[in-house]
Protein backbone atom coordinates (compact mmCIF):
# COMPACT_ATOMS: atom_id res chain seq x y z
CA UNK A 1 10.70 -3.48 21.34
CA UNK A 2 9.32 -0.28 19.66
CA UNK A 3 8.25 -0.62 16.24
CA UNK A 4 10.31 1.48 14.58
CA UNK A 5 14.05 0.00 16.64
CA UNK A 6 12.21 -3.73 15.20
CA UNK A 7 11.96 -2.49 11.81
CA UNK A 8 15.18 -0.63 11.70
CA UNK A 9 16.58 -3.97 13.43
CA UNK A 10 15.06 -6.17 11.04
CA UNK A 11 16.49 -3.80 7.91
CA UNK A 12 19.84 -4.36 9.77
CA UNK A 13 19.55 -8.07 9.95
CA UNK A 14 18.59 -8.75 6.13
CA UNK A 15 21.14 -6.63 4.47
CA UNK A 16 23.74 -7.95 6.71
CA UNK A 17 22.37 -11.95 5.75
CA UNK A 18 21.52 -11.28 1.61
CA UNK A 19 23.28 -11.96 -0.83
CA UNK A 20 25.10 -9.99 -3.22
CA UNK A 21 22.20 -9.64 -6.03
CA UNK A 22 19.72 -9.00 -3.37
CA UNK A 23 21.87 -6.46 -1.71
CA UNK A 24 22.19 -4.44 -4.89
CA UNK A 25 18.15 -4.55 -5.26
CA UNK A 26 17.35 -3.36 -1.41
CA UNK A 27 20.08 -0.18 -3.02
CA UNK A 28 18.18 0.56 -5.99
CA UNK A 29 15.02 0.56 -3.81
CA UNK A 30 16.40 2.94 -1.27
CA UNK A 31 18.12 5.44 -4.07
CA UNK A 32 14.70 5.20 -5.70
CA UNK A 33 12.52 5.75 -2.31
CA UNK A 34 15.11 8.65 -1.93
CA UNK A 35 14.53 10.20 -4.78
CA UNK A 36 10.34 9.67 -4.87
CA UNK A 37 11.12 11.92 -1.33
CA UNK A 38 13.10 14.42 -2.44
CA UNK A 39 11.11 15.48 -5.71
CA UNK A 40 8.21 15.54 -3.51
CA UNK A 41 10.10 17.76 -1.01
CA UNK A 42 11.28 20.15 -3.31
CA UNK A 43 7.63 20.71 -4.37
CA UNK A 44 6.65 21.37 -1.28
CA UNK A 45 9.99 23.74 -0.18
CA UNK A 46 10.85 20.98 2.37
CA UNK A 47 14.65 22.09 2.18
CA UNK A 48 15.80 19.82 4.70
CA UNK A 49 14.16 16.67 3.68
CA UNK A 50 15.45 17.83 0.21
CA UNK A 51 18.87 18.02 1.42
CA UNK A 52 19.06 14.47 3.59
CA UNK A 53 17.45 12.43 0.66
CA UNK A 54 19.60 13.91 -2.57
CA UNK A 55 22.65 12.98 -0.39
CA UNK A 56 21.91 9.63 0.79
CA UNK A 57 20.93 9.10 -3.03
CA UNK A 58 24.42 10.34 -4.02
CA UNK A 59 25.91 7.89 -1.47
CA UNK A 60 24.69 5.39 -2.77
CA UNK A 61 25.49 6.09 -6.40
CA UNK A 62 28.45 6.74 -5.19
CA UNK A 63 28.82 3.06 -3.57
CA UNK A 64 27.13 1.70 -6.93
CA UNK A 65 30.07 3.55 -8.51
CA UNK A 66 32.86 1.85 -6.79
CA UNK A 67 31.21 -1.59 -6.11
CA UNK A 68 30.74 -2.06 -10.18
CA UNK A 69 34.10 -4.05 -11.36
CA UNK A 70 34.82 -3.33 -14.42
CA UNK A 71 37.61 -5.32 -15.12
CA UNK A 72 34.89 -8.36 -14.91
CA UNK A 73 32.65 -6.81 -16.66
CA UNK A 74 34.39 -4.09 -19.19
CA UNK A 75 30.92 -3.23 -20.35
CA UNK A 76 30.12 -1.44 -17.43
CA UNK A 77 32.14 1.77 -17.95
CA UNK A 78 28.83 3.20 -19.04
CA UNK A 79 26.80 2.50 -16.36
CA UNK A 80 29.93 3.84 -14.20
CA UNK A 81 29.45 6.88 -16.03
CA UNK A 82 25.77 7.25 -15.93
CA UNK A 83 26.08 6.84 -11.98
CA UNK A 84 28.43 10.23 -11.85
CA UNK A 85 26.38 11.97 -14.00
CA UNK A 86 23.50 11.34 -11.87
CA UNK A 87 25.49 12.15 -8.72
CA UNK A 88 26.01 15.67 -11.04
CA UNK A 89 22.61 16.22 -12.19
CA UNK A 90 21.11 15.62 -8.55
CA UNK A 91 23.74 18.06 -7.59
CA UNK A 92 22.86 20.83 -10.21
CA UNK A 93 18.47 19.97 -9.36
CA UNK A 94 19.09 21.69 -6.09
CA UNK A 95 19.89 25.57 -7.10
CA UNK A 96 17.41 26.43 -8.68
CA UNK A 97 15.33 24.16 -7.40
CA UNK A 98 13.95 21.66 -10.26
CA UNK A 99 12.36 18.59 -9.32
CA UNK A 100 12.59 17.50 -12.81
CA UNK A 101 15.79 16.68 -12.91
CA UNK A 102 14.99 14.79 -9.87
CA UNK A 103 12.01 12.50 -11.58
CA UNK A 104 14.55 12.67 -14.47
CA UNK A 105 16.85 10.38 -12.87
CA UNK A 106 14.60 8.79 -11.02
CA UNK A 107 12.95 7.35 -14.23
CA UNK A 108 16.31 6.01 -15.38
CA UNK A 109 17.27 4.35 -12.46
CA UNK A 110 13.63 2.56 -12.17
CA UNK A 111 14.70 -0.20 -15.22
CA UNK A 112 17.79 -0.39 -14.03
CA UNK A 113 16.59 -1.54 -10.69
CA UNK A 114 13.91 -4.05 -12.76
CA UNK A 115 16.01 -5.25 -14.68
CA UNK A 116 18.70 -6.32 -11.59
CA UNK A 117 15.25 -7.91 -10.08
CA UNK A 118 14.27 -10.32 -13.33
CA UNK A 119 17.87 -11.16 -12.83
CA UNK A 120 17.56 -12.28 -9.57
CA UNK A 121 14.26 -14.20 -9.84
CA UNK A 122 15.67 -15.65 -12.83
CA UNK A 123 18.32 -16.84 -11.15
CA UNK A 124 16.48 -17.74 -8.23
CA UNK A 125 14.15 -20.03 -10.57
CA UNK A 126 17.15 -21.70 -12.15
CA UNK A 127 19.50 -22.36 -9.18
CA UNK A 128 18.68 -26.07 -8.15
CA UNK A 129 16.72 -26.38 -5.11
CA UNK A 130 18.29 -28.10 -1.82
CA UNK A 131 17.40 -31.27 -1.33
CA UNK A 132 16.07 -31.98 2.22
């Protein structure tokens, strides 16, 4: 199997078997990885690569958007509304082009993502262990 159709398979395979925490992590990591691309594309007038990465980051604000319940958690109308404006401001970096706005959210969304990570390895660390 070529490397790349084992890694993509592999990718495939863990996001269909994690769970719900670790799902939202490996999402944070992509939109961030996206976004890491895309400010380094626009630097270097890579208008394609610039294109494909700001809207799979929107996607998946857009999926963090509608997955976030808020009637569970009322508190996170805000974060609903920070993930539009982001969608917006990645929108408005591409004419004229300012990869600032890019690193701008980028840098928001980095201790968001850490913070979802402590979560999870705190909750890892207090969940009991099987017994076997």
């Amino acid at each position: 199997m070529p490397n790349g159709l084992a890694r993509s398979r592999y990718a495939d395979d863990t996001a269909h078997t994690a769970s719900p925490q670790r799902l939202l992590t490996m999402l944070y990591d992509r939109l961030i990885g996206d976004l890491a691309v895309a400010e380094a594309a626009m630097r270097t007038n890579d208008h394609a690569a610039v294109g494909s990465r700001i809207q799979h980051a929107q996607e998946i604000l857009l999926e963090l958007w509608s997955s976030l319940d808020t009637t569970a958690w009322p508190e996170g109308e805000g974060l609903k509304a920070l993930y539009l404006w982001m969608v917006s401001e990645l929108n408005s970096s591409r004419i004229p082009p300012a990869p600032e706005r890019i690193l701008a959210v980028r840098e928001m969304l980095e201790p968001l993502r850490d913070t979802w990570k402590q979560a999870l390895t705190l909750e890892a660390a207090s969940s009991p262990s099987p017994v076997g």
